[in-house]
N, C-alpha and C. Protein backbone atom coordinates (compact mmCIF):
# COMPACT_ATOMS: atom_id res chain seq x y z
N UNK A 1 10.92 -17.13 7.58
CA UNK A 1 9.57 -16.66 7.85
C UNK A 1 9.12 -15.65 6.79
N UNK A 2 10.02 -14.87 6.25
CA UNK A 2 9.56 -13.37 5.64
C UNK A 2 9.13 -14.08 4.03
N UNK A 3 10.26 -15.49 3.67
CA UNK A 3 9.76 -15.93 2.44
C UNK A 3 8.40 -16.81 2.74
N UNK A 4 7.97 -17.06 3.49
CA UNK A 4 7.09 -18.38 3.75
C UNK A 4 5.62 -16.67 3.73
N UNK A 5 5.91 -15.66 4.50
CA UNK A 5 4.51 -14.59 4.85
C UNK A 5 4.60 -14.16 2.82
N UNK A 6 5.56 -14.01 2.49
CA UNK A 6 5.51 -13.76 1.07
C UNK A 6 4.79 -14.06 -0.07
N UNK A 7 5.25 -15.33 0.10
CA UNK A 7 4.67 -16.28 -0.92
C UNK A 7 3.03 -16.34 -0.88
N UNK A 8 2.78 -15.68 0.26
CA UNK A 8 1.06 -15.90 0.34
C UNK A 8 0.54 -14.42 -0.07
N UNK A 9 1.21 -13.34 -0.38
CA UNK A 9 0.63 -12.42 -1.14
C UNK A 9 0.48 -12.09 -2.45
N UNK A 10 -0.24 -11.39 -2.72
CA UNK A 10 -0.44 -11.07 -4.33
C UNK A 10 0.31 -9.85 -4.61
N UNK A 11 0.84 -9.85 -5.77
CA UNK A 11 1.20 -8.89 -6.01
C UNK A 11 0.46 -8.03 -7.16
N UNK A 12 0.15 -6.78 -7.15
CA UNK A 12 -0.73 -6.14 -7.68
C UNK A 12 0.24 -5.45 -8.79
N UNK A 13 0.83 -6.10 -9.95
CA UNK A 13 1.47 -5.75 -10.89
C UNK A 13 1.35 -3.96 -11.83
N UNK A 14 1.87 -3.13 -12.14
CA UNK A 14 1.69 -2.19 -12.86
C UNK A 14 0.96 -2.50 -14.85
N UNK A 15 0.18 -1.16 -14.98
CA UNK A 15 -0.28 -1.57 -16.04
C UNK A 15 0.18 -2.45 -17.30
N UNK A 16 -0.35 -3.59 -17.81
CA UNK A 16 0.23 -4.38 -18.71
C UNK A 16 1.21 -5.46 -18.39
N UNK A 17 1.14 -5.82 -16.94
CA UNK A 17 2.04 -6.53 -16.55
C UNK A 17 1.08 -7.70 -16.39
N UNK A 18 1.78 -8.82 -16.52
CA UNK A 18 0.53 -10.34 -15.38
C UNK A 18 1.10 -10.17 -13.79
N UNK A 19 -0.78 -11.09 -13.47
CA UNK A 19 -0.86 -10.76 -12.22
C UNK A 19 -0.21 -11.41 -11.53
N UNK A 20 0.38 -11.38 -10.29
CA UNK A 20 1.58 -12.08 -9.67
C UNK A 20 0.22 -13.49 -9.03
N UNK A 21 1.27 -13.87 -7.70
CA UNK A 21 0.47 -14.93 -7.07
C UNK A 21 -0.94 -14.90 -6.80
N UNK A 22 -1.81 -15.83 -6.46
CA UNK A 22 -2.97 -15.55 -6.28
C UNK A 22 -2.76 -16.17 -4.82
N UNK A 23 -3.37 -15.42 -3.79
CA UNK A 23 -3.70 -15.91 -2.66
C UNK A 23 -4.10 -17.81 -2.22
N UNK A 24 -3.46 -18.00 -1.28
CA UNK A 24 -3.88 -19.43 -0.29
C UNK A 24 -5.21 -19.63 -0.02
N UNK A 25 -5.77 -20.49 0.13
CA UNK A 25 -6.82 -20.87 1.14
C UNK A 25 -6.63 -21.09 2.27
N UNK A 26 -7.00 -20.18 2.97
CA UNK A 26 -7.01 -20.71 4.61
C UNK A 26 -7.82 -22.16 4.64
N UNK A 27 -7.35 -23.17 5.00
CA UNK A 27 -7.82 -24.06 5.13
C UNK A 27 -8.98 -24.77 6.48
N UNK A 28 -9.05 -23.80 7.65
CA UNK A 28 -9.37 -24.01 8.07
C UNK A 28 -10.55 -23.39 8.15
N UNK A 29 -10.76 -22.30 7.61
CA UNK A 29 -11.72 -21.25 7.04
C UNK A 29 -11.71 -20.37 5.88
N UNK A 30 -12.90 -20.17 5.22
CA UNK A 30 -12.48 -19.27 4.08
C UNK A 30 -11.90 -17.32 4.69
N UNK A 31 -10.71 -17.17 4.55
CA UNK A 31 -10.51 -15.80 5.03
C UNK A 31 -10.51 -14.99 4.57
N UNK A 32 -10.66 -13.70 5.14
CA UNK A 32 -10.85 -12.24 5.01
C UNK A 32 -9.97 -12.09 4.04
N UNK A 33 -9.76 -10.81 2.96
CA UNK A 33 -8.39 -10.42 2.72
C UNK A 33 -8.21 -8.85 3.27
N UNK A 34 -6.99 -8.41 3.42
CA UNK A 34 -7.05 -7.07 3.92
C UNK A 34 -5.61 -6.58 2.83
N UNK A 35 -5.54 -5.16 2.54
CA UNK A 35 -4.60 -4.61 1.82
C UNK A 35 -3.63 -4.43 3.13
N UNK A 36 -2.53 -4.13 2.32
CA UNK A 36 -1.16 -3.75 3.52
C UNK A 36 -0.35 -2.94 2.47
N UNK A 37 0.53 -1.67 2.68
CA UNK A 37 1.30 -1.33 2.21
C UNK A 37 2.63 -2.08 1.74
N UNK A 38 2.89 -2.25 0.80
CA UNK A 38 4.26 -3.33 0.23
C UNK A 38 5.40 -3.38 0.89
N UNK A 39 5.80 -2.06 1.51
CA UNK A 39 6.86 -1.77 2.57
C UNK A 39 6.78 -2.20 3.24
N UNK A 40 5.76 -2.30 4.00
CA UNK A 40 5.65 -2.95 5.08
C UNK A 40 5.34 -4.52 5.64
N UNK A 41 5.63 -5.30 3.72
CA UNK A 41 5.59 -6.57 3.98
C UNK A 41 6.94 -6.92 3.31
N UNK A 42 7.85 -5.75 3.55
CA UNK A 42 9.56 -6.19 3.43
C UNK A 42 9.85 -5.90 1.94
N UNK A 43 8.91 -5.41 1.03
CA UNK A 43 9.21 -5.00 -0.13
C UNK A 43 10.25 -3.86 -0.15
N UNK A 44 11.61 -3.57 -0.75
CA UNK A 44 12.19 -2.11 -0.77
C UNK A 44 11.07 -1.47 -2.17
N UNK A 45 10.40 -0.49 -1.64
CA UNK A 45 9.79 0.13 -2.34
C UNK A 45 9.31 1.39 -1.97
N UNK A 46 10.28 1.57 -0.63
CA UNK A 46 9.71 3.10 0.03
C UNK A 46 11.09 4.41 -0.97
N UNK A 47 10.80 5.24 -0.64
CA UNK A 47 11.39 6.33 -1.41
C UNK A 47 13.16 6.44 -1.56
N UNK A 48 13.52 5.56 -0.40
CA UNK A 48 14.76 5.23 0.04
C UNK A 48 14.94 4.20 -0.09
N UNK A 49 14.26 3.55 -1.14
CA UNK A 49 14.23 1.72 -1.91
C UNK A 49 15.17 1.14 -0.63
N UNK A 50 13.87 1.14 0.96
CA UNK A 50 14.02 -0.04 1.31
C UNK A 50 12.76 -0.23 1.69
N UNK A 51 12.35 -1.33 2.25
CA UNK A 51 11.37 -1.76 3.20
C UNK A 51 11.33 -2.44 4.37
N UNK A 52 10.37 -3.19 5.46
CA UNK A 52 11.10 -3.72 6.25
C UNK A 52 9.42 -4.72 6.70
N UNK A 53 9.73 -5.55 6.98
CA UNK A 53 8.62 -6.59 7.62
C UNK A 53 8.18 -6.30 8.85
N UNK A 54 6.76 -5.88 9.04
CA UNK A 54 5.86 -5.46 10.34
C UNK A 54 5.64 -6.81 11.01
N UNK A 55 5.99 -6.25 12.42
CA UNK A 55 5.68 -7.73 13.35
C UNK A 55 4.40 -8.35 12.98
N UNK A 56 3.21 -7.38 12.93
CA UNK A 56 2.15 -7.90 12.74
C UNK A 56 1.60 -8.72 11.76
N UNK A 57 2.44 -8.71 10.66
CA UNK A 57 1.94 -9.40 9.65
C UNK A 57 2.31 -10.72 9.20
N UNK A 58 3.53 -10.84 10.62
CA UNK A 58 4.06 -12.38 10.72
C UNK A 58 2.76 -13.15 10.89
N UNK A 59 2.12 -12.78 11.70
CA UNK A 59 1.15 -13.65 12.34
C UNK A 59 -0.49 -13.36 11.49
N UNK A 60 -0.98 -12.45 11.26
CA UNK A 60 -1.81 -12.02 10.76
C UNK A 60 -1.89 -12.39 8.96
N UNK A 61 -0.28 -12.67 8.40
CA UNK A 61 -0.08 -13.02 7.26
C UNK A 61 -0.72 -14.59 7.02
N UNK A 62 -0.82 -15.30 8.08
CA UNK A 62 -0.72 -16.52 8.35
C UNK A 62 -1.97 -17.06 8.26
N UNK A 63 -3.16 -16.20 9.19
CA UNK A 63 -4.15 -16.15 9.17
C UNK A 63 -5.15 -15.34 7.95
N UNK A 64 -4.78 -14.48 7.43
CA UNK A 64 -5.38 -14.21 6.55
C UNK A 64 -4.89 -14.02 5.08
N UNK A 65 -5.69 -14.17 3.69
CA UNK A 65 -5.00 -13.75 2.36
C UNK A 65 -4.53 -11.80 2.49
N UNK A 66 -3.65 -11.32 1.75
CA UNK A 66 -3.63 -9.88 1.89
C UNK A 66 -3.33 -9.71 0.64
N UNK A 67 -3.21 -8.37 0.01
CA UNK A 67 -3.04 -7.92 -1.05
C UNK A 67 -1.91 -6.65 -0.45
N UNK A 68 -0.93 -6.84 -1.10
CA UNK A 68 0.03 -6.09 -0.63
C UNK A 68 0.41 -4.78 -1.94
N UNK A 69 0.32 -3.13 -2.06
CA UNK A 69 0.42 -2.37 -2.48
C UNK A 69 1.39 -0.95 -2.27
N UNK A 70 1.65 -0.56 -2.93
CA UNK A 70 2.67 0.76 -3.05
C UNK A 70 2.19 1.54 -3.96
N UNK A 71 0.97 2.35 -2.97
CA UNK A 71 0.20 3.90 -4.03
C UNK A 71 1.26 4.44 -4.98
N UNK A 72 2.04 4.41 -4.82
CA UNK A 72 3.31 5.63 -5.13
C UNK A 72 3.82 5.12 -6.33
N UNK A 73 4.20 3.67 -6.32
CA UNK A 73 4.90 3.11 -7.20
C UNK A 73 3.43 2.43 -8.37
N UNK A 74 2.27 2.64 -8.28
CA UNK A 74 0.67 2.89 -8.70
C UNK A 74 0.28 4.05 -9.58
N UNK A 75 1.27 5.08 -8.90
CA UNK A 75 1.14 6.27 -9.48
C UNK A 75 2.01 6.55 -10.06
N UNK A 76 3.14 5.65 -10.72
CA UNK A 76 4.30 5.90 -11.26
C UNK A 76 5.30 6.20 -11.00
N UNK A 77 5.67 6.58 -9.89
CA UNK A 77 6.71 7.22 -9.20
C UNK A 77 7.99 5.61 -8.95
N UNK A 78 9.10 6.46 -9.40
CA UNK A 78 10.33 5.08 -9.46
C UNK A 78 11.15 4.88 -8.22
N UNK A 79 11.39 3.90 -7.83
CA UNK A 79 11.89 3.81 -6.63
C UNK A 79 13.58 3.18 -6.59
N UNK A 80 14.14 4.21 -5.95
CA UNK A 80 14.11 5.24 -5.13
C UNK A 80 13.58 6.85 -5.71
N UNK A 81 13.24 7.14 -5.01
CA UNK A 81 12.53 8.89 -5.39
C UNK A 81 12.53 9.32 -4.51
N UNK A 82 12.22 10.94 -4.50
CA UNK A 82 12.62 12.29 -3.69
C UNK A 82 11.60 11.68 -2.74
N UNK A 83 11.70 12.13 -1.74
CA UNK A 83 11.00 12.13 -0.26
C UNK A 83 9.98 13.64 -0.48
N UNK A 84 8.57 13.26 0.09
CA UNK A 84 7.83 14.58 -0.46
C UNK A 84 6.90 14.25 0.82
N UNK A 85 6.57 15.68 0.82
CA UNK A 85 5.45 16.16 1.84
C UNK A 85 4.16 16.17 1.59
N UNK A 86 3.25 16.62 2.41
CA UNK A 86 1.95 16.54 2.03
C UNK A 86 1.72 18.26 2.67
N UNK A 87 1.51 19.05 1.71
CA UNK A 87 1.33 21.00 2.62
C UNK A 87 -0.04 21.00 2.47
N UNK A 88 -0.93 22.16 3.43
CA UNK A 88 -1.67 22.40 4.15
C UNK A 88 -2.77 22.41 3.20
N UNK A 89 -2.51 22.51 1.93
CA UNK A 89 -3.64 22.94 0.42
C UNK A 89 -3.97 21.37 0.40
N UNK A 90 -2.77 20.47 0.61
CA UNK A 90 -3.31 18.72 0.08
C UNK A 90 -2.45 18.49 -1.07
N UNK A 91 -1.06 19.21 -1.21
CA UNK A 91 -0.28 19.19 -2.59
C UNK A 91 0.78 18.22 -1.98
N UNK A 92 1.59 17.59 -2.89
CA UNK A 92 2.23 16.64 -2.60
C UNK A 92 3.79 17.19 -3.23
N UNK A 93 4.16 17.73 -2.33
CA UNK A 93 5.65 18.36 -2.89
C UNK A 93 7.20 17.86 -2.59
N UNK A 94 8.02 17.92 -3.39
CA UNK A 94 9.30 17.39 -3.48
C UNK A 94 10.06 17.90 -2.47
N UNK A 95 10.40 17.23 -1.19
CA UNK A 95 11.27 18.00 0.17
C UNK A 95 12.42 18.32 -1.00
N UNK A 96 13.27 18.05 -1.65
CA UNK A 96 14.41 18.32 -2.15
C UNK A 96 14.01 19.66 -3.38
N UNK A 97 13.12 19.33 -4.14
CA UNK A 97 13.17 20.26 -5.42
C UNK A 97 12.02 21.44 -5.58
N UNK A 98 10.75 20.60 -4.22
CA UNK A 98 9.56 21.31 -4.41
C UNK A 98 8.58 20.84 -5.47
N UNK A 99 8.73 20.14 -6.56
CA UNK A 99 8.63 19.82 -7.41
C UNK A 99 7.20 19.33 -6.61
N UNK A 100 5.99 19.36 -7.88
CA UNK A 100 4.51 19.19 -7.46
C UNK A 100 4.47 17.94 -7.89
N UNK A 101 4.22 16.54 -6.97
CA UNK A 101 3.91 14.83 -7.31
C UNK A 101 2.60 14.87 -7.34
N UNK A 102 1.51 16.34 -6.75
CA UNK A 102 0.61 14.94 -6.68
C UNK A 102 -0.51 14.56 -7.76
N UNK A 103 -0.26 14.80 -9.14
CA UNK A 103 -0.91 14.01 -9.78
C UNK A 103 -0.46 12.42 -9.68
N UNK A 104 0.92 12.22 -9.89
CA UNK A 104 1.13 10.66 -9.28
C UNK A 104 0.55 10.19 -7.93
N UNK A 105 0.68 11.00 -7.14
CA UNK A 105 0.26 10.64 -5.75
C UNK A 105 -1.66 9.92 -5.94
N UNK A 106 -2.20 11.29 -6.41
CA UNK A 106 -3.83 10.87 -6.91
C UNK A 106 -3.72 9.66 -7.37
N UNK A 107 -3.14 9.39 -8.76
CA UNK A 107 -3.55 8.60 -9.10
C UNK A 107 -2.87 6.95 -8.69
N UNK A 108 -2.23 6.90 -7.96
CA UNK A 108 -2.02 5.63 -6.96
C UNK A 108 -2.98 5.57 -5.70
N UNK A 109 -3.23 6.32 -5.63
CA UNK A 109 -4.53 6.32 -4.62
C UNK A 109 -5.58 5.98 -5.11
N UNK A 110 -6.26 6.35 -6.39
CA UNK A 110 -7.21 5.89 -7.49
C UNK A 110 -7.34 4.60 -7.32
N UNK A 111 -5.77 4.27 -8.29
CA UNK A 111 -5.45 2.68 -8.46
C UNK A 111 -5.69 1.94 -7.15
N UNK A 112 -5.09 2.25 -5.83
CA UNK A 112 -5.43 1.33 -4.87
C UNK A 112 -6.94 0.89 -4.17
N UNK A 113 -7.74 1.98 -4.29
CA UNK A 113 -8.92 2.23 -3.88
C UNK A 113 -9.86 1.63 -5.23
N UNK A 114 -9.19 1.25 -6.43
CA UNK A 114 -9.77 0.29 -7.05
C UNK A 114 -9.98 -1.29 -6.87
N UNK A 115 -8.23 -1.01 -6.57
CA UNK A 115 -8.05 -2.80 -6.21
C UNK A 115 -8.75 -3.31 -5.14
N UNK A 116 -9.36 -2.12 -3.73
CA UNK A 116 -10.21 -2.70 -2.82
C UNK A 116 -11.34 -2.89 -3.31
N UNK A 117 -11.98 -2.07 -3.85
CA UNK A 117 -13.40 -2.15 -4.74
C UNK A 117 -13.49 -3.76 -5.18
N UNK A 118 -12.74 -3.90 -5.96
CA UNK A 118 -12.14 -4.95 -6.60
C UNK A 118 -12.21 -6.39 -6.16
N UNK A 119 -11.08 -6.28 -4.86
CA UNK A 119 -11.14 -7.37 -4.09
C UNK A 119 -12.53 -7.47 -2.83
N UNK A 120 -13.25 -6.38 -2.16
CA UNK A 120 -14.00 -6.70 -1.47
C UNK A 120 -13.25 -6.40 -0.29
N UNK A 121 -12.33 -5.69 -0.74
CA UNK A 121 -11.04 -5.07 0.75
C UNK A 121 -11.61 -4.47 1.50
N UNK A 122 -12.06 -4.51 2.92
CA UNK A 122 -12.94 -3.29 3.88
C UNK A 122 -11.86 -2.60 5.04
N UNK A 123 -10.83 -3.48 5.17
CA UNK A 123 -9.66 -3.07 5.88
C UNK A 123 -8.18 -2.88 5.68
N UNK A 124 -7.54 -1.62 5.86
CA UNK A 124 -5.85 -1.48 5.11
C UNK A 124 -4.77 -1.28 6.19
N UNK A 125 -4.13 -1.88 6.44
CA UNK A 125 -2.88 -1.35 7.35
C UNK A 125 -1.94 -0.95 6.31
N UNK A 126 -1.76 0.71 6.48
CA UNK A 126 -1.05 1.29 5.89
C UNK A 126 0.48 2.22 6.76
N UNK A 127 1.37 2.50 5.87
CA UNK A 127 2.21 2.85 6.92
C UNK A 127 1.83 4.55 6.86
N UNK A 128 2.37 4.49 8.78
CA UNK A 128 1.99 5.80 9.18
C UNK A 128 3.17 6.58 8.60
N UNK A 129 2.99 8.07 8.59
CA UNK A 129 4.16 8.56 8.36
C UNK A 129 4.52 9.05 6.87
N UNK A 130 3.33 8.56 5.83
CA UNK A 130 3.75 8.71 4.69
C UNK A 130 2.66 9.69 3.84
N UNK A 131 3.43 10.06 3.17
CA UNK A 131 2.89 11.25 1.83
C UNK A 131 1.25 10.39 1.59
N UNK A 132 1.23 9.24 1.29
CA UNK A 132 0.42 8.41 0.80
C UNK A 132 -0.45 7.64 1.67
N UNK A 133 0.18 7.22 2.64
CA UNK A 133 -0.54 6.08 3.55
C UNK A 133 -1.16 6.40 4.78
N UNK A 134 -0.42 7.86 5.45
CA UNK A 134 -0.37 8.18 6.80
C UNK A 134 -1.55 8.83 7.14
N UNK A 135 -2.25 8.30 7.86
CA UNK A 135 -3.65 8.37 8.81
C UNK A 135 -3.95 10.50 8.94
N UNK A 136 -5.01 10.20 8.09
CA UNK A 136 -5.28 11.99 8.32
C UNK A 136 -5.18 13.17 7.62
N UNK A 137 -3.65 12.38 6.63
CA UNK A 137 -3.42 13.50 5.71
C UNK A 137 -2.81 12.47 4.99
N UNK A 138 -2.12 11.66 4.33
CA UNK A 138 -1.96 10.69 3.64
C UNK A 138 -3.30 10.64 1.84
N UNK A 139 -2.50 11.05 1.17
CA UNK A 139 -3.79 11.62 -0.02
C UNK A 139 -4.71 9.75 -0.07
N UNK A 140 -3.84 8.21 -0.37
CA UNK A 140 -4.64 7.24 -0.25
C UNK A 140 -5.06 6.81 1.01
N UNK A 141 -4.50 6.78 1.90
CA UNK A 141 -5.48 7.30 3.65
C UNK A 141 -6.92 8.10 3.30
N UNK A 142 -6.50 8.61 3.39
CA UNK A 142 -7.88 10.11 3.06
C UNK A 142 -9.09 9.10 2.23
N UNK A 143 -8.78 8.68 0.79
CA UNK A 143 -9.23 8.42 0.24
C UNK A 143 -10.37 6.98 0.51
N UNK A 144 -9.29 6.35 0.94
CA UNK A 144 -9.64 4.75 1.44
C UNK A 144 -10.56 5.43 2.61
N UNK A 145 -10.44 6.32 3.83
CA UNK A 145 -11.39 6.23 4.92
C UNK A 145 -12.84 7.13 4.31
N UNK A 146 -12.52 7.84 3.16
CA UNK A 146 -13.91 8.24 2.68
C UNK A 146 -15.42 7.61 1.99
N UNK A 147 -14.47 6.20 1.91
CA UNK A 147 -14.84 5.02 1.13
C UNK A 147 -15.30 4.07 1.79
N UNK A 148 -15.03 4.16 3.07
CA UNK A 148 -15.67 3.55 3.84
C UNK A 148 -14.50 2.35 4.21
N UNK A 149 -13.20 2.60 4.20
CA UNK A 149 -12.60 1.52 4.24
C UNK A 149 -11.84 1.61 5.57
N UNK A 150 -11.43 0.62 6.78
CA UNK A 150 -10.98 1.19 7.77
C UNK A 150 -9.64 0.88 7.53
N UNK A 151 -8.86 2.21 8.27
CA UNK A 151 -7.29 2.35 8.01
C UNK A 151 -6.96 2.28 9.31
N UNK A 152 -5.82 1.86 9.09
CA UNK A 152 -5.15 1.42 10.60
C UNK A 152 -3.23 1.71 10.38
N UNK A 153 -3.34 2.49 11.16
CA UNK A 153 -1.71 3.00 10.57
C UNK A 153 -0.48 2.16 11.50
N UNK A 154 0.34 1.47 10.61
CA UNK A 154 1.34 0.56 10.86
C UNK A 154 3.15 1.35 10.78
């Protein structure tokens, strides 16, 4: 199943790279596309280079094209990497070193909030919980719901 939901996403390559797959036709209708965080379509690309496949996107993969993304790894950041917070100013800091990410952080948020522009993306299931994704304080969360884009935390 996880290779069959796969094969129907795009992958949104880093600068100078070619573009991976191009989306299916729903055949029975022309469909929506919606972004999804890469982790969460089984990519290891979270900070602890793993990932894991969301129930929801078994089925939802099926039915619609998606564009699957990792702000983080957008913003340069190599995976595996330090685990970082988001503090009360909106800074994106290294739990281990302190160390200040979030110009990477910004600018994967940039990059993703392009690719919706881009694609005509109006909806993201992003994962909750993260420096980047997580509903509220998440710097590409933030960004994407200012934009008018609806986030839905997975």
């Amino acid at each position: 199943m996880l290779t069959q939901i796969l094969a129907r996403y795009r992958l949104i390559p880093l600068a100078g790279a070619k573009a991976g797959r191009e989306p299916e036709k729903n055949s029975k209708k022309e469909a929506s596309m919606f972004l999804v965080s890469k982790c969460c379509a089984g990519v290891k690309c979270r900070y602890r280079h793993n990932g894991f496949l969301r129930n929801f996107l078994t089925q939802l993969g099926e039915e619609e094209d998606f564009i699957a993304v990792c702000p983080e790894v957008l913003g340069g950041l190599p995976t595996p990497r330090e685990g970082c917070t988001v503090t009360a100013e909106g800074k994106v800091l290294g739990r281990r070193t302190g160390r200040d990410f979030s110009p990477q952080y910004h600018a994967g948020a940039e990059r993703t909030l392009a690719i919706c522009k881009t694609n005509g993306i109006t909806r993201a299931y992003l994962l909750k919980d993260s420096p980047s994704c997580g509903v509220g304080y998440g710097l590409t969360a933030k960004l994407l719901a200012a934009n008018g884009i609806e986030v839905i935390p997975v």
